[in-house]
PDB file of N, CA and C in Angstrom:
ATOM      1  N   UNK A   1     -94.964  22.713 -68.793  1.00  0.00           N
ATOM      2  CA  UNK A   1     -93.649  22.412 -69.316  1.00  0.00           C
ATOM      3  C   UNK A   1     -92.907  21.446 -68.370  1.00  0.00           C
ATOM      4  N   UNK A   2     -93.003  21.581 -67.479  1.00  0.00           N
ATOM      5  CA  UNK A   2     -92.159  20.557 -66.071  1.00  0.00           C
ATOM      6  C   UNK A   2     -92.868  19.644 -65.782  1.00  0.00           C
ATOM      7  N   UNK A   3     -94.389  19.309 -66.096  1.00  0.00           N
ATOM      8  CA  UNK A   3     -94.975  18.110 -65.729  1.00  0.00           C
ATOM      9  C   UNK A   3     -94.645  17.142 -67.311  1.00  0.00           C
ATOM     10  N   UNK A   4     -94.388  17.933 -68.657  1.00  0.00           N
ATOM     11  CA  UNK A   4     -93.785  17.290 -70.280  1.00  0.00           C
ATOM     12  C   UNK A   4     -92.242  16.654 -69.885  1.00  0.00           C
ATOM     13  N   UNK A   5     -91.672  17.977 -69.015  1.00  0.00           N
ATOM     14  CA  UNK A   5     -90.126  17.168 -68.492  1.00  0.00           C
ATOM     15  C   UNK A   5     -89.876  15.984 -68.152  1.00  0.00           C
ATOM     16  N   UNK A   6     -90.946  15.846 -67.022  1.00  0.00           N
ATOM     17  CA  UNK A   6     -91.061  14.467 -66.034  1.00  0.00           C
ATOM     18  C   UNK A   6     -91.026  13.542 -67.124  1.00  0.00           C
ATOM     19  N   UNK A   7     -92.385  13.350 -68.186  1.00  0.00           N
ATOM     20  CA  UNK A   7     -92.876  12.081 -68.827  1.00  0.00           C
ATOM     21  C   UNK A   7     -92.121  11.846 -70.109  1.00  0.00           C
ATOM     22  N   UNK A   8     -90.795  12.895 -70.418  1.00  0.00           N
ATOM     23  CA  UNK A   8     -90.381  12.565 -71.137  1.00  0.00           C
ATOM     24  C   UNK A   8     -89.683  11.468 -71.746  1.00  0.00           C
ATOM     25  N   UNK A   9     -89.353  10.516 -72.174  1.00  0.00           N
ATOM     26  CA  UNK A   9     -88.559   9.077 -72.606  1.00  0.00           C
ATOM     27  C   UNK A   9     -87.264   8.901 -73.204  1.00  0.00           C
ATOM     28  N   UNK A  10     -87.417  10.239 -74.133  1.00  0.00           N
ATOM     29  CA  UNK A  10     -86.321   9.770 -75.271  1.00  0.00           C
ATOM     30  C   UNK A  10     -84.600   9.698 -74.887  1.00  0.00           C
ATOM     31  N   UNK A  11     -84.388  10.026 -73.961  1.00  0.00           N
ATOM     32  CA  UNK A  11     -83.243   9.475 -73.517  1.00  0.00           C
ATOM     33  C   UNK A  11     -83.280   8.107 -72.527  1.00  0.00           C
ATOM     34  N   UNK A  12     -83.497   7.762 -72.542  1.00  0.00           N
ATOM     35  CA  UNK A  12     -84.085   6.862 -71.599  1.00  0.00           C
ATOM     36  C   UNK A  12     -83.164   5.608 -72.411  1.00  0.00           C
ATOM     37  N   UNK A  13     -83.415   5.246 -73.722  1.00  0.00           N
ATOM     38  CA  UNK A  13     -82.705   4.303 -74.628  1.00  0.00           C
ATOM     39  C   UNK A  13     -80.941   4.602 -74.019  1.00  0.00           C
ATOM     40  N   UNK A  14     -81.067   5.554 -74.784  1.00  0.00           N
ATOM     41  CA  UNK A  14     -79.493   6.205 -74.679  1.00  0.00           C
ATOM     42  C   UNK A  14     -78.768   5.656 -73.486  1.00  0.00           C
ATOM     43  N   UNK A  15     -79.469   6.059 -72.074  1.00  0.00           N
ATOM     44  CA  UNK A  15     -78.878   5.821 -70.936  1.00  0.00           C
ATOM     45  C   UNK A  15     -78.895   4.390 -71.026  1.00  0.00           C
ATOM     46  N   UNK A  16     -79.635   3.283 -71.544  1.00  0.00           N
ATOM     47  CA  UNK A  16     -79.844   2.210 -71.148  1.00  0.00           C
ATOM     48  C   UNK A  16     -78.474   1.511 -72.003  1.00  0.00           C
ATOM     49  N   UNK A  17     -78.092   1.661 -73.170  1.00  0.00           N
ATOM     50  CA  UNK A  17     -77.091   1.801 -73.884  1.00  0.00           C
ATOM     51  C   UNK A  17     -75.848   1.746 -73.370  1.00  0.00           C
ATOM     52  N   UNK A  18     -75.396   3.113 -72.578  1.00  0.00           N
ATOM     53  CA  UNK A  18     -74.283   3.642 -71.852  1.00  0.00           C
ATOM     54  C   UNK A  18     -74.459   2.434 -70.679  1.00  0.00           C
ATOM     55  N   UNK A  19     -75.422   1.953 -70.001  1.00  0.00           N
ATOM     56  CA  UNK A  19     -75.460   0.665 -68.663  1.00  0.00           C
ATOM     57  C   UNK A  19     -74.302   0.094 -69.685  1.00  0.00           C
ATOM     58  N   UNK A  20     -75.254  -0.838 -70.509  1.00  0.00           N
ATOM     59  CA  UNK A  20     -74.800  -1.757 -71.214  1.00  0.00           C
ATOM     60  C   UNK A  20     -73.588  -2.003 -71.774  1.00  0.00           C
ATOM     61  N   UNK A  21     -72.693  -0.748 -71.874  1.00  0.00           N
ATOM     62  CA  UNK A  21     -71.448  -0.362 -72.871  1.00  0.00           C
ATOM     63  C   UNK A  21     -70.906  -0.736 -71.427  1.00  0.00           C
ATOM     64  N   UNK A  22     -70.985   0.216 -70.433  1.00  0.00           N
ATOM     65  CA  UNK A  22     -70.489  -0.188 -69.420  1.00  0.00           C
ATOM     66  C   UNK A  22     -69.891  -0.976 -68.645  1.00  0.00           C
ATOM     67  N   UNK A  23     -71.013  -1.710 -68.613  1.00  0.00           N
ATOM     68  CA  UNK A  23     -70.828  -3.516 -68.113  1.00  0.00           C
ATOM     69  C   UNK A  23     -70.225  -4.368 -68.752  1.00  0.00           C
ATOM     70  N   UNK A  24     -69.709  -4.023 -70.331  1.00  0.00           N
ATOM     71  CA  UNK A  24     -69.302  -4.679 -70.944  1.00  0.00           C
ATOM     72  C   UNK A  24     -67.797  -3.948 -71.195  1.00  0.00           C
ATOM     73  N   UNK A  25     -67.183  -3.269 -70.770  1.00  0.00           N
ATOM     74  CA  UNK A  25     -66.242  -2.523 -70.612  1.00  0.00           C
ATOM     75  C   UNK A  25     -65.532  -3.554 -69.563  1.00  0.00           C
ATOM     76  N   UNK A  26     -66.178  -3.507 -68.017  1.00  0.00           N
ATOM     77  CA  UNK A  26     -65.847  -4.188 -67.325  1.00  0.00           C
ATOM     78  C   UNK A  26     -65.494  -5.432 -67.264  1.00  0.00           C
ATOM     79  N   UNK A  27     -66.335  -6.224 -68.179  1.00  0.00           N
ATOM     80  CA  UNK A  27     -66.021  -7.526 -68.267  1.00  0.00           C
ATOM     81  C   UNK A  27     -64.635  -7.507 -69.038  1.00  0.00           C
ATOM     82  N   UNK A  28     -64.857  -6.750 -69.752  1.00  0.00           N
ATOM     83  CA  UNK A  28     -63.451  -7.167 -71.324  1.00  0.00           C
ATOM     84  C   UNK A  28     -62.328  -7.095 -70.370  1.00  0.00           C
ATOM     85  N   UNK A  29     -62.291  -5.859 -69.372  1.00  0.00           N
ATOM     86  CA  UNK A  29     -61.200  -5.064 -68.263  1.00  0.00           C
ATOM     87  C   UNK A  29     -60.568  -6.350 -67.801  1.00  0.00           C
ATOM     88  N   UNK A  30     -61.685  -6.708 -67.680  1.00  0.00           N
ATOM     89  CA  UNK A  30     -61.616  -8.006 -66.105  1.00  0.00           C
ATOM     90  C   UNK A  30     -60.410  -9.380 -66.788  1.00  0.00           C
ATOM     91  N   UNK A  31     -61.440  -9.401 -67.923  1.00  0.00           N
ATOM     92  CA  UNK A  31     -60.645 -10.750 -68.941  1.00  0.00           C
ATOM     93  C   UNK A  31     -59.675 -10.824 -69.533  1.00  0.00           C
ATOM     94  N   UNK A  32     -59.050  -9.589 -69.876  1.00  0.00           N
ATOM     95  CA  UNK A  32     -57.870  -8.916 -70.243  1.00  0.00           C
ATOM     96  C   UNK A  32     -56.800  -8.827 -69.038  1.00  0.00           C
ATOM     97  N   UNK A  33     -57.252  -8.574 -67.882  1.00  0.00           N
ATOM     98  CA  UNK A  33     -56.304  -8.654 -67.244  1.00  0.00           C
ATOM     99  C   UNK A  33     -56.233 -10.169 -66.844  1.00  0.00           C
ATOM    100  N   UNK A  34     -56.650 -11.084 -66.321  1.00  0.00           N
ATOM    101  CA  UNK A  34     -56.828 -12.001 -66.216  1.00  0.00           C
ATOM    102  C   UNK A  34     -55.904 -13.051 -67.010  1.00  0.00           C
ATOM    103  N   UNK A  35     -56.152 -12.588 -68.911  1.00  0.00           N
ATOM    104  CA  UNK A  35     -55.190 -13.278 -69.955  1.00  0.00           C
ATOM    105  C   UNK A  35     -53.835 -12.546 -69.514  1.00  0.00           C
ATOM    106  N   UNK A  36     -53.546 -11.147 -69.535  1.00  0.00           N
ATOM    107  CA  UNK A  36     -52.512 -10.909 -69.439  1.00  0.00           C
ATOM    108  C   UNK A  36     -51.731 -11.542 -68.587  1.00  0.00           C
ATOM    109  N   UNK A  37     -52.111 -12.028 -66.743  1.00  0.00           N
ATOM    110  CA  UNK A  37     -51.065 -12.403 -66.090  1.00  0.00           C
ATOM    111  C   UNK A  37     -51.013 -13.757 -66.486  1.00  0.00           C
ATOM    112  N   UNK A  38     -51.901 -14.765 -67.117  1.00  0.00           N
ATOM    113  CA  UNK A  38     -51.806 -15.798 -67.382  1.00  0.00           C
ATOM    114  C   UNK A  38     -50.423 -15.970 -68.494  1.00  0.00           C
ATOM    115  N   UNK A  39     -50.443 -14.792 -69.297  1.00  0.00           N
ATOM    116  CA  UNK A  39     -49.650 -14.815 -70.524  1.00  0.00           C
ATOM    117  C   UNK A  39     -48.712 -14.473 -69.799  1.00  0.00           C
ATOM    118  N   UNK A  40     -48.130 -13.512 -69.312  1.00  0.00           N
ATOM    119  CA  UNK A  40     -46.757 -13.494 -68.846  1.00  0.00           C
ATOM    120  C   UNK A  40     -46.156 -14.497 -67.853  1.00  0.00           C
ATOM    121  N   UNK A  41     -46.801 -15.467 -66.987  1.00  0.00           N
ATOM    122  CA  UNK A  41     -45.980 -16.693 -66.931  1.00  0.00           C
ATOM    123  C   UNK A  41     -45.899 -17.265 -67.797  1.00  0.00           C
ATOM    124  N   UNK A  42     -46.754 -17.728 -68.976  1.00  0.00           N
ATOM    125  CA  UNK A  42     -46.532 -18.791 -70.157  1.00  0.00           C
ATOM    126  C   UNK A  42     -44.988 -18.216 -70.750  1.00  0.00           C
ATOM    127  N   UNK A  43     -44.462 -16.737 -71.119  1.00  0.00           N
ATOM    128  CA  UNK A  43     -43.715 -16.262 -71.543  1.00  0.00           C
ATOM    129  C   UNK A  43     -42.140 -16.183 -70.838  1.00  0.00           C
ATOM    130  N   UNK A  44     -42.508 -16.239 -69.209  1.00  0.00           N
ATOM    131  CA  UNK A  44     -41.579 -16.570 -68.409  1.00  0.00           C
ATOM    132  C   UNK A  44     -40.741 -17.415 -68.277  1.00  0.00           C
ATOM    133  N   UNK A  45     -42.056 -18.744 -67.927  1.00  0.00           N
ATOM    134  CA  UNK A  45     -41.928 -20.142 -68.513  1.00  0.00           C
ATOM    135  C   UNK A  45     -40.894 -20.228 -69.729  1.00  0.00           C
ATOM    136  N   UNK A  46     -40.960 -20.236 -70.708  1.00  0.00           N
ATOM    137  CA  UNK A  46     -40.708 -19.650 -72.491  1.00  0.00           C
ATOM    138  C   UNK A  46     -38.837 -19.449 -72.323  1.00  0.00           C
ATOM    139  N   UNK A  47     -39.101 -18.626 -71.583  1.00  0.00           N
ATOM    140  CA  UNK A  47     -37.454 -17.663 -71.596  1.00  0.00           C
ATOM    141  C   UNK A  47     -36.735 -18.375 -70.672  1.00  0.00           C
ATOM    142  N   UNK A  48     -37.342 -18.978 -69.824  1.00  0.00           N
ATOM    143  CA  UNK A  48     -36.530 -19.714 -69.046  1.00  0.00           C
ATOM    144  C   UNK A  48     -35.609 -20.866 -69.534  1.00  0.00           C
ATOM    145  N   UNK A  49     -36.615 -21.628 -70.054  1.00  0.00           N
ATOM    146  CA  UNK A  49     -36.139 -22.677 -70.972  1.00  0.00           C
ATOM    147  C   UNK A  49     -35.435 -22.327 -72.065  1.00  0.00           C
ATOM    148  N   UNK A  50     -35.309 -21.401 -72.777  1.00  0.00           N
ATOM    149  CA  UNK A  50     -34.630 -21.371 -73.622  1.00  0.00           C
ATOM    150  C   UNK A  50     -33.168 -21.176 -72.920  1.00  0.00           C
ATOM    151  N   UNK A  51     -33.052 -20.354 -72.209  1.00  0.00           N
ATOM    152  CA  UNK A  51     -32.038 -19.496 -71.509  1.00  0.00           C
ATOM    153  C   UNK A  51     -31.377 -21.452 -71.163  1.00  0.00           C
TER     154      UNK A  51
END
């Protein structure tokens, strides 16, 4: 039964999945914040001028 444990696979996808979701979590994180501070000077900018 514990040497069937070892060679088992079928999660193996799954986990590879969860990497992947992961890493791509991070990126969006990354780019999102990134637009956001970009956007709040454009908006700064914006109000200023009007003002």
């Amino acid at each position: 039964m514990l040497k069937r444990f070892f060679h088992e696979e079928d999660g193996q996808g799954m986990v590879e999945y969860g990497l992947i979701l992961a890493l791509v979590s991070v990126a969006v994180i990354l780019i999102l914040t990134t637009l956001g501070t970009n956007l709040t000077g454009i908006f700064t900018t914006v109000a200023g001028k009007l003002q």
